[in-house]
N, C-alpha and C. Protein backbone atom coordinates (compact mmCIF):
# COMPACT_ATOMS: atom_id res chain seq x y z
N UNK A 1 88.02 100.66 87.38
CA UNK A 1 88.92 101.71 86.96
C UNK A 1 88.17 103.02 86.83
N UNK A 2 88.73 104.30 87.14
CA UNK A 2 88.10 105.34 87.11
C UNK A 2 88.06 105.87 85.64
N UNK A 3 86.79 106.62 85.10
CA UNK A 3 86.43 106.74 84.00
C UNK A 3 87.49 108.20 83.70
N UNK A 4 87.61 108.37 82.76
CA UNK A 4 88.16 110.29 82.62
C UNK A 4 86.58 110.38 81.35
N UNK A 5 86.03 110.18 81.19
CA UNK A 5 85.03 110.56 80.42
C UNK A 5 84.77 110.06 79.05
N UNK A 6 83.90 110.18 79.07
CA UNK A 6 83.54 109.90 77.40
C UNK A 6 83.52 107.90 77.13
N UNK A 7 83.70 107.49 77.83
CA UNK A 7 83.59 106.24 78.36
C UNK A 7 84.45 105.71 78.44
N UNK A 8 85.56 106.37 78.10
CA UNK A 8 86.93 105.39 77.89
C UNK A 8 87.78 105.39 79.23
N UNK A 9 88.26 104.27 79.57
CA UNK A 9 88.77 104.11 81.40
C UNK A 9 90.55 105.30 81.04
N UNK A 10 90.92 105.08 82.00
CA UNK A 10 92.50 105.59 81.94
C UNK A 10 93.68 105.46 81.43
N UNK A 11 93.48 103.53 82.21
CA UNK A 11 94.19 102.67 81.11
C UNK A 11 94.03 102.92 79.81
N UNK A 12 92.91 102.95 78.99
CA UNK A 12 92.74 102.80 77.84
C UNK A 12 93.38 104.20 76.94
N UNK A 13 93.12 105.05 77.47
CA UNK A 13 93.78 106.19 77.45
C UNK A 13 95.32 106.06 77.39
N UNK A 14 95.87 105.78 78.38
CA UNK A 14 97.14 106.07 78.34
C UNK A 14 98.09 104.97 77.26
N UNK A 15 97.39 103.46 77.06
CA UNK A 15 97.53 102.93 76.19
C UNK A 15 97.55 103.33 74.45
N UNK A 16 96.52 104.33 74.46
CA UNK A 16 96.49 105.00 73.64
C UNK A 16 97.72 106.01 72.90
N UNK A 17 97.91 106.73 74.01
CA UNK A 17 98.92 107.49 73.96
C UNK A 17 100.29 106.95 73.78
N UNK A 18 100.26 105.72 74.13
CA UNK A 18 101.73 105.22 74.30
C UNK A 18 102.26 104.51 72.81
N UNK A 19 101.04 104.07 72.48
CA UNK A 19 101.38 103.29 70.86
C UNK A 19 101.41 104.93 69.89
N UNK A 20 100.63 106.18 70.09
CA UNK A 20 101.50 107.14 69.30
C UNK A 20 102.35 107.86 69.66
N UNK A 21 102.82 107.47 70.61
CA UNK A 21 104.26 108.12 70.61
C UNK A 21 105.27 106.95 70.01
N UNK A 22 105.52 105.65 70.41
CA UNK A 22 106.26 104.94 70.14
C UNK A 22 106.86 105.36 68.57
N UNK A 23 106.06 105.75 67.19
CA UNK A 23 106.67 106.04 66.07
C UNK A 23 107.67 107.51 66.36
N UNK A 24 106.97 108.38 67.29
CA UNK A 24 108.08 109.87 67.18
C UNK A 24 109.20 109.10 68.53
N UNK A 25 109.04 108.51 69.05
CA UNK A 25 110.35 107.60 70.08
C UNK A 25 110.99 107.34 69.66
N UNK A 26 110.61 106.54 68.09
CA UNK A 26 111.51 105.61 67.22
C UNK A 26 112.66 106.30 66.24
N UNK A 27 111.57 107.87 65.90
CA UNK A 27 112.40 109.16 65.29
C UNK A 27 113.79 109.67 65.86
N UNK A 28 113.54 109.78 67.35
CA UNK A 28 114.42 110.47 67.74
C UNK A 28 115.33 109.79 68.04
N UNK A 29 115.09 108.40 68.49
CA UNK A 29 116.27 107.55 68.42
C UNK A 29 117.45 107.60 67.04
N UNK A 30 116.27 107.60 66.06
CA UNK A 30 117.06 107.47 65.06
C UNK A 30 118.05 108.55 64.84
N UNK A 31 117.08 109.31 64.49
CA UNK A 31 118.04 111.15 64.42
C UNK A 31 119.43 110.80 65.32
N UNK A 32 119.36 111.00 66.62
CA UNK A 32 120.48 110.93 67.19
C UNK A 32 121.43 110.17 67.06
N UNK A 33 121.12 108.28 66.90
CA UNK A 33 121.99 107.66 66.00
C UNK A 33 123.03 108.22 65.14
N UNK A 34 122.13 109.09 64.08
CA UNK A 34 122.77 109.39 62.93
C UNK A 34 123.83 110.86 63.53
N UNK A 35 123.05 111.56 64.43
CA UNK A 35 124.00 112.42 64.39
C UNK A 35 125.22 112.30 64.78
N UNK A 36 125.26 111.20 66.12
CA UNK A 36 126.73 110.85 66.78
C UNK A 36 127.25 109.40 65.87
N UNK A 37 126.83 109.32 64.93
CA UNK A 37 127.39 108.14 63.90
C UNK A 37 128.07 109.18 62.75
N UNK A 38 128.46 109.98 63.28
CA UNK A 38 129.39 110.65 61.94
C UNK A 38 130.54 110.52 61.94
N UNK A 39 131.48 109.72 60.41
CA UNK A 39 131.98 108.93 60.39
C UNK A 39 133.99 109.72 60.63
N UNK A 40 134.39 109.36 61.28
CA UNK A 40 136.04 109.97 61.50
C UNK A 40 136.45 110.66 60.28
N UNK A 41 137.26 111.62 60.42
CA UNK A 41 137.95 112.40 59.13
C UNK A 41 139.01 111.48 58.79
N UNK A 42 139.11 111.59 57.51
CA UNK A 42 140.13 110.53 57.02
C UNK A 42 141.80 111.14 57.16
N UNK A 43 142.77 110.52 56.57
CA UNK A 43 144.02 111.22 56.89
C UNK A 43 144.42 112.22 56.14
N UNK A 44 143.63 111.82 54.53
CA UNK A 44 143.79 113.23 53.86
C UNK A 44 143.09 114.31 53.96
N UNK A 45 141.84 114.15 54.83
CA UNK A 45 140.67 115.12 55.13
C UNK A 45 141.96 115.76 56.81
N UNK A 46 142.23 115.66 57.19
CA UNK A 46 143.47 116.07 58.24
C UNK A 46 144.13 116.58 57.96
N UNK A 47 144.80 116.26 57.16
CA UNK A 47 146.35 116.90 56.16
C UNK A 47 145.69 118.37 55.21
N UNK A 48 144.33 118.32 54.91
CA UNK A 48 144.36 119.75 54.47
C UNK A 48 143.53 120.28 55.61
N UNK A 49 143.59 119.95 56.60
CA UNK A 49 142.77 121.11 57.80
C UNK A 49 143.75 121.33 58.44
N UNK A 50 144.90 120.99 57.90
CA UNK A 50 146.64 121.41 58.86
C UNK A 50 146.72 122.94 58.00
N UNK A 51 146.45 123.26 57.08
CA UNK A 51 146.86 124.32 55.98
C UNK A 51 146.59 125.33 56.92
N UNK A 52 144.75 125.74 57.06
CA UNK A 52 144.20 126.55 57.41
C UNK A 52 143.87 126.67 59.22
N UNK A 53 144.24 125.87 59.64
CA UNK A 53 144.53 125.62 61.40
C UNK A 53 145.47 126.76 62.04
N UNK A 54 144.94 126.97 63.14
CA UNK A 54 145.80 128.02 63.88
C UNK A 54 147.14 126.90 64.61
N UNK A 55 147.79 127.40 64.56
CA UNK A 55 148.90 127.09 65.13
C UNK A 55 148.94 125.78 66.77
N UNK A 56 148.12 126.33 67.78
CA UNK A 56 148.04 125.27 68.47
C UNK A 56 147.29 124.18 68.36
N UNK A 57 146.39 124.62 66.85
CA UNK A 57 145.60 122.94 66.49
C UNK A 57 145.76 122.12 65.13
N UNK A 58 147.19 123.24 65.46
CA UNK A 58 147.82 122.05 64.28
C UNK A 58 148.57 120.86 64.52
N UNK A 59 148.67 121.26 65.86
CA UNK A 59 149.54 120.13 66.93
C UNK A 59 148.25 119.13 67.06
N UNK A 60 147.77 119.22 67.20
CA UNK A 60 146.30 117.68 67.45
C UNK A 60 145.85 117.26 66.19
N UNK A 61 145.83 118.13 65.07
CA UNK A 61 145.69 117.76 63.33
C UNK A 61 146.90 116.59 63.55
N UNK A 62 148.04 117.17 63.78
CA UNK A 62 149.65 116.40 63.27
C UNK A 62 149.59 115.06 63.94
N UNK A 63 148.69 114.99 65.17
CA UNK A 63 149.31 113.71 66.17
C UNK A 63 148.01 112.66 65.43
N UNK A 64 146.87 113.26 64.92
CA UNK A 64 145.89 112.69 64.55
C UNK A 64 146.33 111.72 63.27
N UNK A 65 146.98 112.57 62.47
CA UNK A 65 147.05 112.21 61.31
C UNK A 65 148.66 111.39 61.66
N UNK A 66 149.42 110.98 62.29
CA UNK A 66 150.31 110.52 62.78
C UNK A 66 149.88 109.03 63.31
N UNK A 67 149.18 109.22 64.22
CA UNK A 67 148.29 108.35 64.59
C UNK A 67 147.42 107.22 63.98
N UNK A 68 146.43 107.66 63.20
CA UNK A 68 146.14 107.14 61.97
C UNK A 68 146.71 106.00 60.74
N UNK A 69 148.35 107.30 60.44
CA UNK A 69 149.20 106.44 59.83
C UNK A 69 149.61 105.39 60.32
N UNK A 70 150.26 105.31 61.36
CA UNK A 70 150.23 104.30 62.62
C UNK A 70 149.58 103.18 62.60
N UNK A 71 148.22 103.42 62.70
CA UNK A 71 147.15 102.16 62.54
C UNK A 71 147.30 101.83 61.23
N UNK A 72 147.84 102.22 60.32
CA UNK A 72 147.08 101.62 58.91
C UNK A 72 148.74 100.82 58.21
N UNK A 73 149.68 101.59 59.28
CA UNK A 73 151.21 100.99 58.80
C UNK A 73 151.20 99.67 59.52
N UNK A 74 150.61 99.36 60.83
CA UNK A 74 150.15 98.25 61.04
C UNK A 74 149.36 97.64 61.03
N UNK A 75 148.79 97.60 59.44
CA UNK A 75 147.50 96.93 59.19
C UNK A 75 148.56 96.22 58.02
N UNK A 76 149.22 96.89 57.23
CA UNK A 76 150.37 96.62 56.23
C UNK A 76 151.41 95.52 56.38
N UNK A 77 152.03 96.08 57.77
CA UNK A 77 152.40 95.11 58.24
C UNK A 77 152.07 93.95 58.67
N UNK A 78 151.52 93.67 59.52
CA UNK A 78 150.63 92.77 59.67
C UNK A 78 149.79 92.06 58.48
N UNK A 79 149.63 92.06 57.11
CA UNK A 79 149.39 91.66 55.64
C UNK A 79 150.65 91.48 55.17
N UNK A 80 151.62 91.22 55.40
CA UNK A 80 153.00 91.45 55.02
C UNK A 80 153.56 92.36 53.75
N UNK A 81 152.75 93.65 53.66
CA UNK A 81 152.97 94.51 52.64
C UNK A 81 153.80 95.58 52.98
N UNK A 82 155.27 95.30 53.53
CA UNK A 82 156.06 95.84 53.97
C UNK A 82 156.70 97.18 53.26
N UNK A 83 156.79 96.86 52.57
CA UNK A 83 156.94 98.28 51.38
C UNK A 83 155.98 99.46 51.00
N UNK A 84 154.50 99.53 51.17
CA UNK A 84 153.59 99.94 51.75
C UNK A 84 153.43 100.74 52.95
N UNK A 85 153.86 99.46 53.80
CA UNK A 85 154.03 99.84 55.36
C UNK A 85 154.88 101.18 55.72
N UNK A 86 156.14 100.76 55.12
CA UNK A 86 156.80 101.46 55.06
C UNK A 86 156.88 103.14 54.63
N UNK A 87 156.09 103.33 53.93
CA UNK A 87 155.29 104.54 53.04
C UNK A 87 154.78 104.95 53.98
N UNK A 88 154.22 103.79 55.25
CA UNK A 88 153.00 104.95 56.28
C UNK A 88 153.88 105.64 56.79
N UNK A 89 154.91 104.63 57.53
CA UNK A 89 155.88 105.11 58.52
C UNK A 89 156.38 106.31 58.26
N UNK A 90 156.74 107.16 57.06
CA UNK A 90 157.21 108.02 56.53
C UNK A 90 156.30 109.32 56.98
N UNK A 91 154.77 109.32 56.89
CA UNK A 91 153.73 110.00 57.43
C UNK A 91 153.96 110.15 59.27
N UNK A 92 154.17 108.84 59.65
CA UNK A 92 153.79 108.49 61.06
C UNK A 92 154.92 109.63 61.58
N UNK A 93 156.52 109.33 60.88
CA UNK A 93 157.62 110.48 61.76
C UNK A 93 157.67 112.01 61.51
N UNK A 94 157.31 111.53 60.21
CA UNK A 94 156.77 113.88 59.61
C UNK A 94 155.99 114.46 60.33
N UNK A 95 154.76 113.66 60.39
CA UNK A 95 153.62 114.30 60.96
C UNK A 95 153.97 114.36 62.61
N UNK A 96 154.34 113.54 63.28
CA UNK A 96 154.74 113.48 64.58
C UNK A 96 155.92 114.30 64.97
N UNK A 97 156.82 114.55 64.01
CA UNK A 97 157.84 116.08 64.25
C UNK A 97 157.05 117.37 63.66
N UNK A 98 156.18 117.64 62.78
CA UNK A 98 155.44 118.81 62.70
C UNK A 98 154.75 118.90 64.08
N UNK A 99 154.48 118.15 64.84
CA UNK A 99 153.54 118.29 65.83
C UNK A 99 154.19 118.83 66.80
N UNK A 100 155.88 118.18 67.07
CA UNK A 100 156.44 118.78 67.90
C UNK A 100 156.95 120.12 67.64
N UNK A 101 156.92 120.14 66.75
CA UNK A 101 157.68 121.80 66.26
C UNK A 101 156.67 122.89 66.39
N UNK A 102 154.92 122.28 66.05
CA UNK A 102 153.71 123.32 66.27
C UNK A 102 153.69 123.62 68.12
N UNK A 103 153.94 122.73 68.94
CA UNK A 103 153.46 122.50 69.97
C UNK A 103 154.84 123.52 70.78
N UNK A 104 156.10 122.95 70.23
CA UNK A 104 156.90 124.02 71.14
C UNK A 104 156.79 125.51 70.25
N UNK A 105 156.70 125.68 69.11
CA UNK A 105 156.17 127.10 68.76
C UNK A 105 155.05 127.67 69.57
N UNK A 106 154.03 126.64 69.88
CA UNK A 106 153.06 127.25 70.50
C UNK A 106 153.00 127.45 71.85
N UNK A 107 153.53 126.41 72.00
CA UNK A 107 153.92 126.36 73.59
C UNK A 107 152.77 125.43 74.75
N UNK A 108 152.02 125.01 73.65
CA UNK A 108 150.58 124.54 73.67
C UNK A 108 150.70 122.78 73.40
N UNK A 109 149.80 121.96 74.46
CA UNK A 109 149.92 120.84 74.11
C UNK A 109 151.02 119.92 73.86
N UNK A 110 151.97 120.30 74.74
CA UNK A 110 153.24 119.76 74.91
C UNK A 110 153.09 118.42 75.68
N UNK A 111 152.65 118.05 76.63
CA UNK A 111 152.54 116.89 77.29
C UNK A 111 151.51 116.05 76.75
N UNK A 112 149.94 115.76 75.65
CA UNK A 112 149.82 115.26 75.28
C UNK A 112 150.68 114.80 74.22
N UNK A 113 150.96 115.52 73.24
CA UNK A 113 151.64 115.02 72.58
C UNK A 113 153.01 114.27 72.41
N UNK A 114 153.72 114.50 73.82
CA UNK A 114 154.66 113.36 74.01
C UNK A 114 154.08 112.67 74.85
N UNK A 115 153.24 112.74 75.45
CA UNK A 115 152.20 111.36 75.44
C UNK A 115 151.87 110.56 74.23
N UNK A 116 151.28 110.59 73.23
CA UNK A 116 150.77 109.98 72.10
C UNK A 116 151.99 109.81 71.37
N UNK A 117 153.39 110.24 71.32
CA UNK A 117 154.73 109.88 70.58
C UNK A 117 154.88 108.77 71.29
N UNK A 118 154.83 108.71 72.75
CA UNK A 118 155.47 107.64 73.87
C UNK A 118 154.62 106.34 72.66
N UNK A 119 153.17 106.45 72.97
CA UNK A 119 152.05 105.46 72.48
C UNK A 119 152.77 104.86 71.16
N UNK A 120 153.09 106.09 70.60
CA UNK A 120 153.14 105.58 69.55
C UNK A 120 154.64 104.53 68.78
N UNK A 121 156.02 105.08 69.94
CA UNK A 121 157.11 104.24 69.75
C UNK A 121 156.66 103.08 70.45
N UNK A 122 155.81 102.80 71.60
CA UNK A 122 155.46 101.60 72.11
C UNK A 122 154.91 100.71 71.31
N UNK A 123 154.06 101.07 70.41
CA UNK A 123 153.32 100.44 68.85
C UNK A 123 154.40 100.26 68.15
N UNK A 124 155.03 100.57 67.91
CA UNK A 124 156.66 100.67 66.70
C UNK A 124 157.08 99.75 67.48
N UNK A 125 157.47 99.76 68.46
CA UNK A 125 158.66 98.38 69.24
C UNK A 125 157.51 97.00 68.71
N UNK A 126 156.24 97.01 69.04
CA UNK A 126 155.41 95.80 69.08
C UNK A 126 156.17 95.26 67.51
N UNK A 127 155.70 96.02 66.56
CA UNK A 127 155.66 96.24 65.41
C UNK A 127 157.04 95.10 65.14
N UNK A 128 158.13 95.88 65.13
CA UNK A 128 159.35 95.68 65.52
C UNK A 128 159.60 94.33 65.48
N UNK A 129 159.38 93.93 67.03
CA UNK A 129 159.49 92.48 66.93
C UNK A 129 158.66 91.22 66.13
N UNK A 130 158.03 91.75 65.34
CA UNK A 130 156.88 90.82 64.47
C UNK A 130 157.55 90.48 63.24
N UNK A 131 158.28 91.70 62.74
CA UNK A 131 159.35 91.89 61.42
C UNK A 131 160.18 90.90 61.78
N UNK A 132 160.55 90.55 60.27
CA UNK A 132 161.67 89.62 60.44
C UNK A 132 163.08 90.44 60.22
N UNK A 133 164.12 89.91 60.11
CA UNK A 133 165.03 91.06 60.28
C UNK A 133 165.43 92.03 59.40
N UNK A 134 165.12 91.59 58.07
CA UNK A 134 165.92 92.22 57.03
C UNK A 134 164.80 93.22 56.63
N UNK A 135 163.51 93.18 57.43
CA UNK A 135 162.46 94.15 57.81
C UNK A 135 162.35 95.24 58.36
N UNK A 136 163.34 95.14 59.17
CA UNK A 136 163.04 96.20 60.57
C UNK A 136 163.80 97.35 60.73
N UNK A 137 164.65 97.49 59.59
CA UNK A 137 165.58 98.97 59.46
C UNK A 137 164.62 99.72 59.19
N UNK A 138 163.87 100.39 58.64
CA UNK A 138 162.67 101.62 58.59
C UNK A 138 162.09 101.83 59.53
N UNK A 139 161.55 100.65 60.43
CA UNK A 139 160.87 100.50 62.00
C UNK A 139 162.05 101.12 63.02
N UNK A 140 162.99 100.12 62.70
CA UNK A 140 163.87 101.26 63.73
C UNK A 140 164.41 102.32 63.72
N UNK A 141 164.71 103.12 62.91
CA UNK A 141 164.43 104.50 62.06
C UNK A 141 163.60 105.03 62.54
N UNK A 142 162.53 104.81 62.14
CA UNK A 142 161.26 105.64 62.94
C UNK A 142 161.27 105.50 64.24
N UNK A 143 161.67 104.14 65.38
CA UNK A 143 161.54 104.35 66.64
C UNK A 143 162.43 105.42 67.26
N UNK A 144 163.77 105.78 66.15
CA UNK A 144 164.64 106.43 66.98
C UNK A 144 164.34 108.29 66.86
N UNK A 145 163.83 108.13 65.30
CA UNK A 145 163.20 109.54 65.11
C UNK A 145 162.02 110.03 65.96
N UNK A 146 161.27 108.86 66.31
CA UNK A 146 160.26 109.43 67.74
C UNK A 146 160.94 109.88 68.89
N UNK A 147 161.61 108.81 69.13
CA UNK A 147 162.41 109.55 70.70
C UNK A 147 163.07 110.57 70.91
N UNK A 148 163.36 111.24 69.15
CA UNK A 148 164.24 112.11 69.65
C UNK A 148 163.06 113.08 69.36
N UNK A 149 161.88 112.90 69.10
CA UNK A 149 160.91 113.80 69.06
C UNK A 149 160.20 113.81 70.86
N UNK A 150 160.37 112.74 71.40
CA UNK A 150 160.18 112.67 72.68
C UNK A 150 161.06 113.41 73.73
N UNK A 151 162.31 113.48 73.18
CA UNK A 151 163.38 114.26 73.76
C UNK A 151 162.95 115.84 73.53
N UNK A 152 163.42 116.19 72.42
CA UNK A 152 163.23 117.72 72.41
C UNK A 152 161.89 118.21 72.79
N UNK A 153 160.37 117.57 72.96
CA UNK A 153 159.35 117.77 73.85
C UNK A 153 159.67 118.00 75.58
N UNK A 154 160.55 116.93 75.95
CA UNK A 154 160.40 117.21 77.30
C UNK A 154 162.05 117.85 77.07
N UNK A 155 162.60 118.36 76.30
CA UNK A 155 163.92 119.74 77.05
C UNK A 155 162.91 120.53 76.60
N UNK A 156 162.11 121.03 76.28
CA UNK A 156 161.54 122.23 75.85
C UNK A 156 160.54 122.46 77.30
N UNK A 157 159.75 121.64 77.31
CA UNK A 157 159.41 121.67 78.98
C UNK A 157 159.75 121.43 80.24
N UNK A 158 160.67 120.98 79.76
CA UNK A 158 161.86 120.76 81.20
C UNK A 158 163.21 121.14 80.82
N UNK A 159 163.39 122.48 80.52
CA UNK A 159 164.75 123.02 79.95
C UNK A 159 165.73 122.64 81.16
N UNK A 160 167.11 122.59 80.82
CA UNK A 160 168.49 122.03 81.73
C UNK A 160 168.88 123.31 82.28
N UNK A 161 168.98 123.57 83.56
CA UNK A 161 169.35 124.61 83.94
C UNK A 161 168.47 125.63 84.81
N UNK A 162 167.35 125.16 83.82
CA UNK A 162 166.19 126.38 84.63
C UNK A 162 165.55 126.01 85.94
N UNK A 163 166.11 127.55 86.36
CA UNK A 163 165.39 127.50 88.13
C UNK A 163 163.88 126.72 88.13
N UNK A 164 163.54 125.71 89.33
CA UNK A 164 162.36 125.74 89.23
C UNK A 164 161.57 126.52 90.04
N UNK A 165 160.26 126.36 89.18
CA UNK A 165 158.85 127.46 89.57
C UNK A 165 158.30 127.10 90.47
């Protein structure tokens, strides 16, 4: 092996080098871990960043926090804590008509968000059929208050009448 001096070969050298870096390798792994491990905003950490939000991001606050409720009304359900559940659902259709009302005010983010309503009556139907019957009046309530939040999204972007562009 060729010497670089002082008697020590190359190998030995670069061996060298490699066991002190491995602790600052191990650093930066970590660091970054932590930085993209930061943990989701909760639903009430959402609900007050709706206050101070400009207008077209209050429409992605509303579907978030809609969303959310969503998952956690079928976590309720699914525990059979239907009365509970029910409490989300109440979040899931407010927040999901504030969204539509920010979005055609804004004019902004109209097609995700009756995207993520669609998602989200498709979750409500699942829902739906899991209930037993004397269950499912609030579920269907809410499925019908989505659609008609699905409706006035697409007449607002697809108004009746208007020439097309």
């Amino acid at each position: 092996m060729p010497s670089l001096g002082s008697g020590t070969t190359f190998r030995a050298r670069q061996e060298h080098v490699s066991r002190r870096a491995w602790p600052f390798l191990l650093l930066c792994v970590l660091a970054t871990s932590v930085a993209l491990g930061t943990t989701e905003p909760t639903v009430d950490e959402l609900k007050a960043r709706i206050a101070s939000a400009n207008t077209a991001d209050k429409v992605n606050l509303c579907v978030q926090v809609a969303e959310k409720s969503l998952a956690e009304a079928d976590k309720l359900y699914a525990s059979s804590d239907v009365e509970k559940g029910q409490g989300a659902l109440v979040d899931v259709v407010s927040f999901s008509e504030l969204a539509r009302d920010y979005s055609i005010q804004s004019r902004k983010h109209q097609k995700q968000t009756e995207i993520a309503v669609r998602g989200m009556t498709r979750k409500l139907n699942n829902i739906l059929h899991l209930l037993g019957h004397d269950d499912q009046a609030a579920v269907k309530d809410a499925i019908s208050r989505l659609e008609r939040v699905r409706d006035d999204l697409l007449l607002s972007m697809f108004p009746k009448g208007a020439p097309p562009q």
